[in-house]
PDBML (XML) file of the C-alpha atoms, coordinates in Angstrom:
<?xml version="1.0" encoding="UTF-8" ?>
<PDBx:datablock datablockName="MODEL"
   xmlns:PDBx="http://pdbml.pdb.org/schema/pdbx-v50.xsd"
   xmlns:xsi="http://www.w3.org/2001/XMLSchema-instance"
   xsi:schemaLocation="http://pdbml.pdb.org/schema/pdbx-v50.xsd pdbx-v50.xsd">
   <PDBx:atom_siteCategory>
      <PDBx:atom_site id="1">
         <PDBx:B_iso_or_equiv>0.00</PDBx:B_iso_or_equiv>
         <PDBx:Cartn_x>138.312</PDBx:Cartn_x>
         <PDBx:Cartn_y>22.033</PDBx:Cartn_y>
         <PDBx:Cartn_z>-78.757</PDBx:Cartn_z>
         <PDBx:auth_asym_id>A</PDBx:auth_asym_id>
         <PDBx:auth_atom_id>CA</PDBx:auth_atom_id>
         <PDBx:auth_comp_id>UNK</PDBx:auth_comp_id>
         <PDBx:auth_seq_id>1</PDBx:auth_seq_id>
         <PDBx:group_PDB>ATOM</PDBx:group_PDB>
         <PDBx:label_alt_id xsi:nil="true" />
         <PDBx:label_asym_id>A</PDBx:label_asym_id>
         <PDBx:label_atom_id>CA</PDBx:label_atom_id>
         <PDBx:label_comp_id>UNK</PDBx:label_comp_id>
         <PDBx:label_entity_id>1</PDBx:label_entity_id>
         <PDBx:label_seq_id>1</PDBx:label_seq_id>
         <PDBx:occupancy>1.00</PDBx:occupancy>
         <PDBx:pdbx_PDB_model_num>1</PDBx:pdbx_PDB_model_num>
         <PDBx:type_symbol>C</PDBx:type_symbol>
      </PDBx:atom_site>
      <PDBx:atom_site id="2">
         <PDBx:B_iso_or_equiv>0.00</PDBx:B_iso_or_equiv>
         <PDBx:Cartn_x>135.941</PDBx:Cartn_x>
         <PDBx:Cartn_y>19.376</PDBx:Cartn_y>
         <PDBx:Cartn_z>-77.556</PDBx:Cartn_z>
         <PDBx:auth_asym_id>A</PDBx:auth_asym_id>
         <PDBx:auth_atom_id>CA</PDBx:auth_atom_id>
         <PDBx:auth_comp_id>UNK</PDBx:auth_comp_id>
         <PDBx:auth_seq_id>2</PDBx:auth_seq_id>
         <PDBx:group_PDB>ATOM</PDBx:group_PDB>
         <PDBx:label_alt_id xsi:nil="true" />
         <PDBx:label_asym_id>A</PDBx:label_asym_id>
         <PDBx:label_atom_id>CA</PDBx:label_atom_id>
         <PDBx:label_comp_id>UNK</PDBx:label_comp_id>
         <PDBx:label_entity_id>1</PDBx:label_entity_id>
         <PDBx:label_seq_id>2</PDBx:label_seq_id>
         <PDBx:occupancy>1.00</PDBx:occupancy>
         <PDBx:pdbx_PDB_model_num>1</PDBx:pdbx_PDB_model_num>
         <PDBx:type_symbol>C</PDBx:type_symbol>
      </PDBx:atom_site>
      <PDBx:atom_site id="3">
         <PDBx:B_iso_or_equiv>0.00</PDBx:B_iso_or_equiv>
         <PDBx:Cartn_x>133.322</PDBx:Cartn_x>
         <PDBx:Cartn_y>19.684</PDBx:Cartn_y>
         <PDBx:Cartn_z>-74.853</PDBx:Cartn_z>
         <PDBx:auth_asym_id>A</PDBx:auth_asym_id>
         <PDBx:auth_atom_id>CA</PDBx:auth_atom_id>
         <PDBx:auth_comp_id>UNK</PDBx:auth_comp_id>
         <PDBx:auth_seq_id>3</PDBx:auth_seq_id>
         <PDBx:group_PDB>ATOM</PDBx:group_PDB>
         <PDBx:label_alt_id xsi:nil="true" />
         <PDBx:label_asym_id>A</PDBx:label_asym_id>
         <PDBx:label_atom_id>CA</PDBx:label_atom_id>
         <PDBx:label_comp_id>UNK</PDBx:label_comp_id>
         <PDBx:label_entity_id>1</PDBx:label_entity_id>
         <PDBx:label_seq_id>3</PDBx:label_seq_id>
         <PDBx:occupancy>1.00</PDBx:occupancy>
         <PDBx:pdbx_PDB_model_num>1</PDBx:pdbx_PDB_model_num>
         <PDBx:type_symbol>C</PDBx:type_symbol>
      </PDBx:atom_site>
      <PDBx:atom_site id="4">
         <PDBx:B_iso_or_equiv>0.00</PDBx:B_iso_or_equiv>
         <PDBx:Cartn_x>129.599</PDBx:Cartn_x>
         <PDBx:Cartn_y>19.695</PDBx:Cartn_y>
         <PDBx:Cartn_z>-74.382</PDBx:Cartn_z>
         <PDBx:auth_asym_id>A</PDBx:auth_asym_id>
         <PDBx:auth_atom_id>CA</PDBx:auth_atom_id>
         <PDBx:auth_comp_id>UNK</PDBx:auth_comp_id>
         <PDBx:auth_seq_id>4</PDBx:auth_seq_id>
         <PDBx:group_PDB>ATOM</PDBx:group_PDB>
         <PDBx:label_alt_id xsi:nil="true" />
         <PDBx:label_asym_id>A</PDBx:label_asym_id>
         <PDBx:label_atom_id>CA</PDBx:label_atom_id>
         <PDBx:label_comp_id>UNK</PDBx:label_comp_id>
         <PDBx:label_entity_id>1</PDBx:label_entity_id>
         <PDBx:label_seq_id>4</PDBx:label_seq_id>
         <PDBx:occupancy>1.00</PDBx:occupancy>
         <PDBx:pdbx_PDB_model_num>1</PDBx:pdbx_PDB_model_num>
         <PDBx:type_symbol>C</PDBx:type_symbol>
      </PDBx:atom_site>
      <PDBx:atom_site id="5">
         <PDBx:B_iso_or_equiv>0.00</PDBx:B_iso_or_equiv>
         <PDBx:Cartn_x>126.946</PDBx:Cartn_x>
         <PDBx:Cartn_y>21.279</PDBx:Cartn_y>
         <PDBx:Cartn_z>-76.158</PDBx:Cartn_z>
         <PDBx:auth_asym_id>A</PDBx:auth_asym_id>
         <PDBx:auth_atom_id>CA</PDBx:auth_atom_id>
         <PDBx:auth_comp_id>UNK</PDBx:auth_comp_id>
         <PDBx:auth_seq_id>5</PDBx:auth_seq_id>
         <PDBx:group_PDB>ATOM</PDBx:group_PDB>
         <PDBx:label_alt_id xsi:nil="true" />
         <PDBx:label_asym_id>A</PDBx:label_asym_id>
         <PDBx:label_atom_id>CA</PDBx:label_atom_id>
         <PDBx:label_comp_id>UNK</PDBx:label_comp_id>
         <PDBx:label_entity_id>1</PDBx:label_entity_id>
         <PDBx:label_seq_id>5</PDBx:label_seq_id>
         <PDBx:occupancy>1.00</PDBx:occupancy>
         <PDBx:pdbx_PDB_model_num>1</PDBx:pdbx_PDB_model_num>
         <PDBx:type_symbol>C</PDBx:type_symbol>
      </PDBx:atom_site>
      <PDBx:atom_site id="6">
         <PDBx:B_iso_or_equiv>0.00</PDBx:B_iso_or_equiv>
         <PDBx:Cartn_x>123.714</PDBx:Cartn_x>
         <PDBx:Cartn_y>21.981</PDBx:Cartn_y>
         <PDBx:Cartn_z>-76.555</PDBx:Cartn_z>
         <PDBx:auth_asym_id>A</PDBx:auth_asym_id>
         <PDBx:auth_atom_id>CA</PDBx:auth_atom_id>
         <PDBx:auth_comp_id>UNK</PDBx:auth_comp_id>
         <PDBx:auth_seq_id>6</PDBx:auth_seq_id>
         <PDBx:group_PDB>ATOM</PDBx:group_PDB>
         <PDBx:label_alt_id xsi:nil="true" />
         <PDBx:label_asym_id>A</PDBx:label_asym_id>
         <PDBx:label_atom_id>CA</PDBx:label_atom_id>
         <PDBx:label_comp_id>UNK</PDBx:label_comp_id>
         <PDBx:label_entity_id>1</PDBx:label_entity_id>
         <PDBx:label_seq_id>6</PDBx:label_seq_id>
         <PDBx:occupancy>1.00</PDBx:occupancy>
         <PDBx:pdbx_PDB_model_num>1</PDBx:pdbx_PDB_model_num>
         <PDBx:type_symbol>C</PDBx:type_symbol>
      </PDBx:atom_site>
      <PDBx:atom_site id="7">
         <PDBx:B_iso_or_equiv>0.00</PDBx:B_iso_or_equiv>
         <PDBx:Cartn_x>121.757</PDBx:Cartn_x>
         <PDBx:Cartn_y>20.065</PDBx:Cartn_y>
         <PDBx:Cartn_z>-80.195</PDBx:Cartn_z>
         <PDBx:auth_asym_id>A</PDBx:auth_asym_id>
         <PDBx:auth_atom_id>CA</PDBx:auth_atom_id>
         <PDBx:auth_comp_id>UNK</PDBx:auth_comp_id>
         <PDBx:auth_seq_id>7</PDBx:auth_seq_id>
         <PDBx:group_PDB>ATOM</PDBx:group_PDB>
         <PDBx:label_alt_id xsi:nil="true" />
         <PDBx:label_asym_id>A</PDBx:label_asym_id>
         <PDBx:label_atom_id>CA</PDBx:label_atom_id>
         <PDBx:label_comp_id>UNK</PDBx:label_comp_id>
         <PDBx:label_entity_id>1</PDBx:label_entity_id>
         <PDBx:label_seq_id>7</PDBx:label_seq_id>
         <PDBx:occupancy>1.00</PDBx:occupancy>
         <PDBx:pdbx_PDB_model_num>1</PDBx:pdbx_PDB_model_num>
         <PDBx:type_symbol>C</PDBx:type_symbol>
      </PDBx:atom_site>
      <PDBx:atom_site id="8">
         <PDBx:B_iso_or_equiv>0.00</PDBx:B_iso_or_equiv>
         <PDBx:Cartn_x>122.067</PDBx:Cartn_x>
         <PDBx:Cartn_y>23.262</PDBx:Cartn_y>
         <PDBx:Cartn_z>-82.467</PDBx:Cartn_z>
         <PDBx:auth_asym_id>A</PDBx:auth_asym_id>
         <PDBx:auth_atom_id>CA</PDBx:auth_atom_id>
         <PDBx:auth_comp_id>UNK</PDBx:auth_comp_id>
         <PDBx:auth_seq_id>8</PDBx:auth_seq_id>
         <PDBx:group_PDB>ATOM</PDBx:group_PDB>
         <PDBx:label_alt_id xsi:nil="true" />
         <PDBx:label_asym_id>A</PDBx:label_asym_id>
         <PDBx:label_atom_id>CA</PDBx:label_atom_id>
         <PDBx:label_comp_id>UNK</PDBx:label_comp_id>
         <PDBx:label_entity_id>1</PDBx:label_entity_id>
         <PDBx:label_seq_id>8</PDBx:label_seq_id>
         <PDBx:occupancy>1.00</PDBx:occupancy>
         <PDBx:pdbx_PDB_model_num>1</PDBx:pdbx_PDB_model_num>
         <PDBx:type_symbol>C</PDBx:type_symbol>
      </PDBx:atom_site>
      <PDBx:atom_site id="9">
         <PDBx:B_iso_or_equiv>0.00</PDBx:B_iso_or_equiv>
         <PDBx:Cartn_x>125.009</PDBx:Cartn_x>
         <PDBx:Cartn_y>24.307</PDBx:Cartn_y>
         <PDBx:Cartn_z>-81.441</PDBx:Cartn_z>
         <PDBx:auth_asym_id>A</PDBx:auth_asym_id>
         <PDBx:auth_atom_id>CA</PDBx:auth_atom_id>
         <PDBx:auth_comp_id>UNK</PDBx:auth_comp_id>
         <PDBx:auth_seq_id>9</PDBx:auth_seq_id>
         <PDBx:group_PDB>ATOM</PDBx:group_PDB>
         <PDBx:label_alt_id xsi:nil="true" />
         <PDBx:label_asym_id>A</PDBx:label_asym_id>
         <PDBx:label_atom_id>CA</PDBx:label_atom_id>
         <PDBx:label_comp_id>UNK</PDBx:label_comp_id>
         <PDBx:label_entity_id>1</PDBx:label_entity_id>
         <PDBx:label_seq_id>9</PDBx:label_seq_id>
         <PDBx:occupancy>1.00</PDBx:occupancy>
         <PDBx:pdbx_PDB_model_num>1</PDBx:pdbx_PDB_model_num>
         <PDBx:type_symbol>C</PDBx:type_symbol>
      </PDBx:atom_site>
      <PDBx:atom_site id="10">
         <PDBx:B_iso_or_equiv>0.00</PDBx:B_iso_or_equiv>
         <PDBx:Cartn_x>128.590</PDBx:Cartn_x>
         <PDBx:Cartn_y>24.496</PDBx:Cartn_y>
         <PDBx:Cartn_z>-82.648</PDBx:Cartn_z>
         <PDBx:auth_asym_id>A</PDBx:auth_asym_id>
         <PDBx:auth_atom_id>CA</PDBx:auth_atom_id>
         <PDBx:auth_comp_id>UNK</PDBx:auth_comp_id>
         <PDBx:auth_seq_id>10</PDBx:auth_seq_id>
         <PDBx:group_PDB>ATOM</PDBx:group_PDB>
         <PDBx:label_alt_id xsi:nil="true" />
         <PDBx:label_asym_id>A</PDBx:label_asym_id>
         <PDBx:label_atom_id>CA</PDBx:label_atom_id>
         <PDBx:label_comp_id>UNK</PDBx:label_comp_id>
         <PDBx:label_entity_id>1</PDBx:label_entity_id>
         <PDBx:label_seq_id>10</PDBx:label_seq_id>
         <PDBx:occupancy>1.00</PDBx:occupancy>
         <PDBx:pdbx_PDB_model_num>1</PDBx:pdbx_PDB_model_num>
         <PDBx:type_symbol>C</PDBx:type_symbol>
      </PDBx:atom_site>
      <PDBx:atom_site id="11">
         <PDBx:B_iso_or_equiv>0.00</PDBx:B_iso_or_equiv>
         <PDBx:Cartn_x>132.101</PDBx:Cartn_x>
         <PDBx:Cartn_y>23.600</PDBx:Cartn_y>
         <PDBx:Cartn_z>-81.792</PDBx:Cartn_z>
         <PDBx:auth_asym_id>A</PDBx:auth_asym_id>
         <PDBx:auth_atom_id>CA</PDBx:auth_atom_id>
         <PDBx:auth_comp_id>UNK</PDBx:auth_comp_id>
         <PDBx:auth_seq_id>11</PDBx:auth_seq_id>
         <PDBx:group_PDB>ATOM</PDBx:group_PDB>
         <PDBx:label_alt_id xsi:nil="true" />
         <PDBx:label_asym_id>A</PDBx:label_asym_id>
         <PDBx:label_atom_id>CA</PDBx:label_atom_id>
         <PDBx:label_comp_id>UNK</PDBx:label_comp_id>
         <PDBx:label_entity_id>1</PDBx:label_entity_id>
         <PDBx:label_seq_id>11</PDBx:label_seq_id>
         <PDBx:occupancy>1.00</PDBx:occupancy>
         <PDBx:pdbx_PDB_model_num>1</PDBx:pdbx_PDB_model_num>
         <PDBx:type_symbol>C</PDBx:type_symbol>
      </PDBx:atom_site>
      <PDBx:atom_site id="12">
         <PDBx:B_iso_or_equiv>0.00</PDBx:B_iso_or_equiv>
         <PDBx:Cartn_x>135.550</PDBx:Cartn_x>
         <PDBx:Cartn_y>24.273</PDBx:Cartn_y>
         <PDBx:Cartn_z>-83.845</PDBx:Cartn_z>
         <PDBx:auth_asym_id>A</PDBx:auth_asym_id>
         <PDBx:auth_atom_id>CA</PDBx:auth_atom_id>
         <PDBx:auth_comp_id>UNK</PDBx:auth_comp_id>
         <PDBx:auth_seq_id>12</PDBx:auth_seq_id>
         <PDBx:group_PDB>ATOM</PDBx:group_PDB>
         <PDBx:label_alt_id xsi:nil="true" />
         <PDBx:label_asym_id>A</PDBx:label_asym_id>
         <PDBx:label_atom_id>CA</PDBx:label_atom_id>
         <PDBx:label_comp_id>UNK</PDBx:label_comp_id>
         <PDBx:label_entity_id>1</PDBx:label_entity_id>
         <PDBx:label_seq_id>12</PDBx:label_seq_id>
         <PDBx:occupancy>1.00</PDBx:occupancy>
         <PDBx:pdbx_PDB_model_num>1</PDBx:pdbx_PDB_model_num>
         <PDBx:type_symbol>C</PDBx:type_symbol>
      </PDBx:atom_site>
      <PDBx:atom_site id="13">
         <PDBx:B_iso_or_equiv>0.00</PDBx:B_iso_or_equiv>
         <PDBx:Cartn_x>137.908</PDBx:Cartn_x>
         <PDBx:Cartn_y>21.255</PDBx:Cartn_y>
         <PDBx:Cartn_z>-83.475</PDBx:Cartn_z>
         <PDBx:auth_asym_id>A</PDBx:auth_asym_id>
         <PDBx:auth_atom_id>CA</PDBx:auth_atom_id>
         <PDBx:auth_comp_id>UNK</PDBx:auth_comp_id>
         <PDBx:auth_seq_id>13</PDBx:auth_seq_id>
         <PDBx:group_PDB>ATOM</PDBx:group_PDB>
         <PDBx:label_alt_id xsi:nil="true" />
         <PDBx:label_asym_id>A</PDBx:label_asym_id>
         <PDBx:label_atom_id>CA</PDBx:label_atom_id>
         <PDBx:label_comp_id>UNK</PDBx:label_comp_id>
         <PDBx:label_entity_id>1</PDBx:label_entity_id>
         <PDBx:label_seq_id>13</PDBx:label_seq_id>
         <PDBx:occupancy>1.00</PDBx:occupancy>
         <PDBx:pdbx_PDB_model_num>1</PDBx:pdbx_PDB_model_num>
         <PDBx:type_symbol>C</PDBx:type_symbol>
      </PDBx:atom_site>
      <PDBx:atom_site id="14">
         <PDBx:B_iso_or_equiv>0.00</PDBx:B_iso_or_equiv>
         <PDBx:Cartn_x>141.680</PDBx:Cartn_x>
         <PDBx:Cartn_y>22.057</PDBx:Cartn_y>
         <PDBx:Cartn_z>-83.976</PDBx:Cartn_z>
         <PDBx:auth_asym_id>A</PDBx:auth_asym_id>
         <PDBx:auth_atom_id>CA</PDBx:auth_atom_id>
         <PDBx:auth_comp_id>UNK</PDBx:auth_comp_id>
         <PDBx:auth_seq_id>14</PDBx:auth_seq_id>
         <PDBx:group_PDB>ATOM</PDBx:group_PDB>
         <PDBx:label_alt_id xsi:nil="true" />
         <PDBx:label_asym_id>A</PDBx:label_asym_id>
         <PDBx:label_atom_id>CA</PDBx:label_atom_id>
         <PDBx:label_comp_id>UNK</PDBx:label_comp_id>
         <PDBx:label_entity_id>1</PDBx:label_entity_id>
         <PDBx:label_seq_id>14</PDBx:label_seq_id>
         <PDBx:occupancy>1.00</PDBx:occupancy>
         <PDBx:pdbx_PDB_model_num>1</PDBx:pdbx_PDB_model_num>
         <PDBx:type_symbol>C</PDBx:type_symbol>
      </PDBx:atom_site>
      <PDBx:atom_site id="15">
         <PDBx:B_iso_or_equiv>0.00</PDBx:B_iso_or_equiv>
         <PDBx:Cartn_x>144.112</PDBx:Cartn_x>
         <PDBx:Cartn_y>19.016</PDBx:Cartn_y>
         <PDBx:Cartn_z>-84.924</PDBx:Cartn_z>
         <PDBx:auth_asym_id>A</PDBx:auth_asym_id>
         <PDBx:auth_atom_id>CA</PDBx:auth_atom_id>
         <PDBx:auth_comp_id>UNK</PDBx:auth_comp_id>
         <PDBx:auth_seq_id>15</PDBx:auth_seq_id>
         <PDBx:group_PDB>ATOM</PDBx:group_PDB>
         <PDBx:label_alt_id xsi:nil="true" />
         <PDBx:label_asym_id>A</PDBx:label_asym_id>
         <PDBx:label_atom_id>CA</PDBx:label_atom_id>
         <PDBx:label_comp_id>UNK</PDBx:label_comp_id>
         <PDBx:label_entity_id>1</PDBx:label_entity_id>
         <PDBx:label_seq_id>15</PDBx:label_seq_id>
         <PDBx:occupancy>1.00</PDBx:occupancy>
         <PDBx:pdbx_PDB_model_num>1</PDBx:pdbx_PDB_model_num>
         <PDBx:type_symbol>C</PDBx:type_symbol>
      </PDBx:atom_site>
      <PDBx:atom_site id="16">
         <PDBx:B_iso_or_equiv>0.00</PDBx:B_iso_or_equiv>
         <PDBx:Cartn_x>147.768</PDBx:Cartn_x>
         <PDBx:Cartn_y>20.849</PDBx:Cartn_y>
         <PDBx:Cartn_z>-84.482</PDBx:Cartn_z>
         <PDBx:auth_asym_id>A</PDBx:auth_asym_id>
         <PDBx:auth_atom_id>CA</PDBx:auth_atom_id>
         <PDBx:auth_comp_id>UNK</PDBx:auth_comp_id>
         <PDBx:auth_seq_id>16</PDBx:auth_seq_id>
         <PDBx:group_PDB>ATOM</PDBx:group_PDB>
         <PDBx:label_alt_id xsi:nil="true" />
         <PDBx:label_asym_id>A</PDBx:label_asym_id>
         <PDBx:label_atom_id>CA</PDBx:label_atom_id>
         <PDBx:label_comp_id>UNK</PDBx:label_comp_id>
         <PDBx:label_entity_id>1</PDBx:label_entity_id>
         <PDBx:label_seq_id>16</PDBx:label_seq_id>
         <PDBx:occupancy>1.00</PDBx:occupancy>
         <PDBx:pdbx_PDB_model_num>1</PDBx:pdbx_PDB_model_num>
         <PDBx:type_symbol>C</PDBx:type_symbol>
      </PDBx:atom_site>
      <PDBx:atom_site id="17">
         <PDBx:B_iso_or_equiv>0.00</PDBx:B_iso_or_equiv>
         <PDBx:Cartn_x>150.735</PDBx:Cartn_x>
         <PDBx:Cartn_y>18.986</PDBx:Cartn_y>
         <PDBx:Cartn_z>-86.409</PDBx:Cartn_z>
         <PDBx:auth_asym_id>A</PDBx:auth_asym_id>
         <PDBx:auth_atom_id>CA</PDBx:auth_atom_id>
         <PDBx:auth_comp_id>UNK</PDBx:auth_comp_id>
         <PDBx:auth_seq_id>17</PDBx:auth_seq_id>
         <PDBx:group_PDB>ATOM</PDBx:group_PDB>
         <PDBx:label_alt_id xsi:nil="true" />
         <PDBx:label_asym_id>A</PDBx:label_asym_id>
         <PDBx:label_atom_id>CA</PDBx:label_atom_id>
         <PDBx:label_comp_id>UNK</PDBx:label_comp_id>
         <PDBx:label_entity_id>1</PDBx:label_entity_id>
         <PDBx:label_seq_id>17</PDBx:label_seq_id>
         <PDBx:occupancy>1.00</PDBx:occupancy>
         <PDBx:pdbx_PDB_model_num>1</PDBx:pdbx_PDB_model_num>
         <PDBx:type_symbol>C</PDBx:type_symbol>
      </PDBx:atom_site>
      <PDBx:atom_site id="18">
         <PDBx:B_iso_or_equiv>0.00</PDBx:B_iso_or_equiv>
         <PDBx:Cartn_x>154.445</PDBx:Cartn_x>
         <PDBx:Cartn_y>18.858</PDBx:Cartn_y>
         <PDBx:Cartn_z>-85.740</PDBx:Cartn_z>
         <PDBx:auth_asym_id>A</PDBx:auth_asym_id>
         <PDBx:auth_atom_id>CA</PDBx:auth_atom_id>
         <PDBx:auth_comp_id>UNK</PDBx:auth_comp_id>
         <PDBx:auth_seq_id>18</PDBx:auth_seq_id>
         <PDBx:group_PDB>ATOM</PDBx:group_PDB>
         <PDBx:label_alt_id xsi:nil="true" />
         <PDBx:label_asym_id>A</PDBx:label_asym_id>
         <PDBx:label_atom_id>CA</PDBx:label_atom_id>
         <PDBx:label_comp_id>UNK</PDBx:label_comp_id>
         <PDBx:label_entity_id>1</PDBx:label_entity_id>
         <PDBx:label_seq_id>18</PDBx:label_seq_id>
         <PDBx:occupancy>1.00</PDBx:occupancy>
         <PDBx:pdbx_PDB_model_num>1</PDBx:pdbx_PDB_model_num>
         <PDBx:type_symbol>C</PDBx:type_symbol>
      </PDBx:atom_site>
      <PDBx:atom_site id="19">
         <PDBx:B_iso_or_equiv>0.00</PDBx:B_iso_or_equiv>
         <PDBx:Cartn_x>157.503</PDBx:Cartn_x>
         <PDBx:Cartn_y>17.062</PDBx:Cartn_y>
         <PDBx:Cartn_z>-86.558</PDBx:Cartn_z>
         <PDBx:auth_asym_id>A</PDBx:auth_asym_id>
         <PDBx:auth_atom_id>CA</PDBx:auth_atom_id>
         <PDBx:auth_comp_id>UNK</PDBx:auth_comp_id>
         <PDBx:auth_seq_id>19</PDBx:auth_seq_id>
         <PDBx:group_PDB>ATOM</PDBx:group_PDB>
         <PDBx:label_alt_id xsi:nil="true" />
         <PDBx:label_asym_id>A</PDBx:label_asym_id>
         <PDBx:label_atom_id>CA</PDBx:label_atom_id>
         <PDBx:label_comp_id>UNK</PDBx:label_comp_id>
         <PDBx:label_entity_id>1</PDBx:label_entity_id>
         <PDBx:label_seq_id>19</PDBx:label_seq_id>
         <PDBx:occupancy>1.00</PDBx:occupancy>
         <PDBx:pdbx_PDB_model_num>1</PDBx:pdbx_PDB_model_num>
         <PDBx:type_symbol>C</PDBx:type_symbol>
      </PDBx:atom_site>
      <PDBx:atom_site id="20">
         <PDBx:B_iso_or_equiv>0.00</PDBx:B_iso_or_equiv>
         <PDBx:Cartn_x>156.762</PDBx:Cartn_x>
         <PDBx:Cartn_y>14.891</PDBx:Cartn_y>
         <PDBx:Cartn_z>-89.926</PDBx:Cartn_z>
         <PDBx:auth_asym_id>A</PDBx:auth_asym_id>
         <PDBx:auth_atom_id>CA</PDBx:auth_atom_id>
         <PDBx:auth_comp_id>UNK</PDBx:auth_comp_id>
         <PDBx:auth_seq_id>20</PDBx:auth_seq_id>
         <PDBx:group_PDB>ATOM</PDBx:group_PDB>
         <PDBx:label_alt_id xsi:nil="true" />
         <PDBx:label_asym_id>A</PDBx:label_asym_id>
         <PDBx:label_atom_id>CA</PDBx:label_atom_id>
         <PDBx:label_comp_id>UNK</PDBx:label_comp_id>
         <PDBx:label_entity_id>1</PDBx:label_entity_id>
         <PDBx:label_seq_id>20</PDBx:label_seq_id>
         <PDBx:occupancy>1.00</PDBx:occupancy>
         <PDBx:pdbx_PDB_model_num>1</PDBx:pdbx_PDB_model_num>
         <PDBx:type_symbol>C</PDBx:type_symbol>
      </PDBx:atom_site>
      <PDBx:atom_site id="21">
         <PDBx:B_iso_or_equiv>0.00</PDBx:B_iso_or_equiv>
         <PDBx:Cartn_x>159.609</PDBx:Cartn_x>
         <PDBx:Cartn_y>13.495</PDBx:Cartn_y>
         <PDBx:Cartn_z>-91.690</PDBx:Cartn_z>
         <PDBx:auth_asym_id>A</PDBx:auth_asym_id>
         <PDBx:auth_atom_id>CA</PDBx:auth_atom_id>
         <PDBx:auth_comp_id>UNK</PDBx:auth_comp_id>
         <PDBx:auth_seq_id>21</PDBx:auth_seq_id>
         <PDBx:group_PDB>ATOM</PDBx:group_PDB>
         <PDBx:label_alt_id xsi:nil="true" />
         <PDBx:label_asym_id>A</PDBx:label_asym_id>
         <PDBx:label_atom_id>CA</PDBx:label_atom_id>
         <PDBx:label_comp_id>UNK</PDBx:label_comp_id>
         <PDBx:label_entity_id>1</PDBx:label_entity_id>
         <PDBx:label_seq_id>21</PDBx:label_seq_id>
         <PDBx:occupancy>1.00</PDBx:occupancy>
         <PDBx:pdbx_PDB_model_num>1</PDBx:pdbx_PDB_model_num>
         <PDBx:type_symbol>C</PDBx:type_symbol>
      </PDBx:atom_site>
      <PDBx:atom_site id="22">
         <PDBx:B_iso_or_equiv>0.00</PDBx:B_iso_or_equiv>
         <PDBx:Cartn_x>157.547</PDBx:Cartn_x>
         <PDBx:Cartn_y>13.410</PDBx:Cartn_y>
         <PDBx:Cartn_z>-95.009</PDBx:Cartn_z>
         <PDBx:auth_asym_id>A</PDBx:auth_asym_id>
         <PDBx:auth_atom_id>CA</PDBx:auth_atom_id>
         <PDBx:auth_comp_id>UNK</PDBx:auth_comp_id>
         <PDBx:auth_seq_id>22</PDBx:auth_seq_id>
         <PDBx:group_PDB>ATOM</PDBx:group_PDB>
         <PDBx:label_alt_id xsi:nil="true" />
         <PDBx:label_asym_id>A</PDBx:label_asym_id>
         <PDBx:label_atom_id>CA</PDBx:label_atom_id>
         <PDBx:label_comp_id>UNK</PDBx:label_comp_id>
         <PDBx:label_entity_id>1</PDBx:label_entity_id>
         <PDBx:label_seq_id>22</PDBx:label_seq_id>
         <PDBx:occupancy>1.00</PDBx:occupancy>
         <PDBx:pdbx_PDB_model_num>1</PDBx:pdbx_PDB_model_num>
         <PDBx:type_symbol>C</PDBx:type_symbol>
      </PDBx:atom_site>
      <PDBx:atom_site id="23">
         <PDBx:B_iso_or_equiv>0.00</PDBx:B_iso_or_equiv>
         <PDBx:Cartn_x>155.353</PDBx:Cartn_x>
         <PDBx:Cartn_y>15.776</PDBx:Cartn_y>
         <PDBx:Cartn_z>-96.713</PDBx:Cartn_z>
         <PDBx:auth_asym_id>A</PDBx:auth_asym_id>
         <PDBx:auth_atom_id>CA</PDBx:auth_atom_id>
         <PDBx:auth_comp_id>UNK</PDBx:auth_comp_id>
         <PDBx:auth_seq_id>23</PDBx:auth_seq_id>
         <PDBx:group_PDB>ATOM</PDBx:group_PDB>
         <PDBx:label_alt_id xsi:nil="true" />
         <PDBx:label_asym_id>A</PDBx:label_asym_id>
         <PDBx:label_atom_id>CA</PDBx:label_atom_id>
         <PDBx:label_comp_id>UNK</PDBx:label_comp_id>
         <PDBx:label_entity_id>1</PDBx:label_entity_id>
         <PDBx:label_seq_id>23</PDBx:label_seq_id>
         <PDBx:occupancy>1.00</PDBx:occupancy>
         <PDBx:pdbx_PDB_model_num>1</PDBx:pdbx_PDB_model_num>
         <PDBx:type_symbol>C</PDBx:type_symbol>
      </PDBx:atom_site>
      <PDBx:atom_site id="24">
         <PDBx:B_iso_or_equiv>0.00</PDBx:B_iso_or_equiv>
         <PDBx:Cartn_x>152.335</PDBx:Cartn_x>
         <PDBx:Cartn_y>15.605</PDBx:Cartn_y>
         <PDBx:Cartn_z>-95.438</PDBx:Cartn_z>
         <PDBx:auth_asym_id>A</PDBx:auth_asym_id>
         <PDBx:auth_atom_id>CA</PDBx:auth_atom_id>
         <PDBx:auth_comp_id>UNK</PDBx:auth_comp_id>
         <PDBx:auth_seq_id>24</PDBx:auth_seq_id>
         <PDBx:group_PDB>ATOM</PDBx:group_PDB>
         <PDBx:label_alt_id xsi:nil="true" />
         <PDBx:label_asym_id>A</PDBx:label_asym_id>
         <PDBx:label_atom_id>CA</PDBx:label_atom_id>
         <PDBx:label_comp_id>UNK</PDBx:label_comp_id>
         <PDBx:label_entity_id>1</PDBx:label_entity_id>
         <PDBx:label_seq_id>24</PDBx:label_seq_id>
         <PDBx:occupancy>1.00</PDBx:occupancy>
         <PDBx:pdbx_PDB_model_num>1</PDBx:pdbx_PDB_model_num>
         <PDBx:type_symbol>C</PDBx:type_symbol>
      </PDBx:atom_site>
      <PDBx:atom_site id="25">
         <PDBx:B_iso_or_equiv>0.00</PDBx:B_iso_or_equiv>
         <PDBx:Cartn_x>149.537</PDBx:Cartn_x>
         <PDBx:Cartn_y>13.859</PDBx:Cartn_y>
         <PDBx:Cartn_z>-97.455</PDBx:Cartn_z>
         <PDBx:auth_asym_id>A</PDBx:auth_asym_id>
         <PDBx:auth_atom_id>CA</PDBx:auth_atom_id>
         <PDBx:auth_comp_id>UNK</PDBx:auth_comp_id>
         <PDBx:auth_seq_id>25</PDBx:auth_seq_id>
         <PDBx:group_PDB>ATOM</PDBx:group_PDB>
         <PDBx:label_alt_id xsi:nil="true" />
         <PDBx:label_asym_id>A</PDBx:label_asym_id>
         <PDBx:label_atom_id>CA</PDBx:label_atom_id>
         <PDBx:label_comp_id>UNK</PDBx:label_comp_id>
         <PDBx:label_entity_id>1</PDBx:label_entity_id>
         <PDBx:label_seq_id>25</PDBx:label_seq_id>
         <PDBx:occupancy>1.00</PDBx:occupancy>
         <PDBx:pdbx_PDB_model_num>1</PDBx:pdbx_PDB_model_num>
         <PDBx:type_symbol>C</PDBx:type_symbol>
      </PDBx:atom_site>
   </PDBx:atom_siteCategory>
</PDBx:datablock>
């Protein structure tokens, strides 16, 4: 979700998860 943008402007960053052993903190 990263990239270049103007100042005012928005972005929405998305962290996707997979394959954890233990419960996730």
């Amino acid at each position: 979700g990263g990239g270049l943008v103007q100042a005012g402007g928005s972005l929405t960053l998305s962290c996707a998860f997979s394959g954890f052993i233990f419960r996730i903190h």
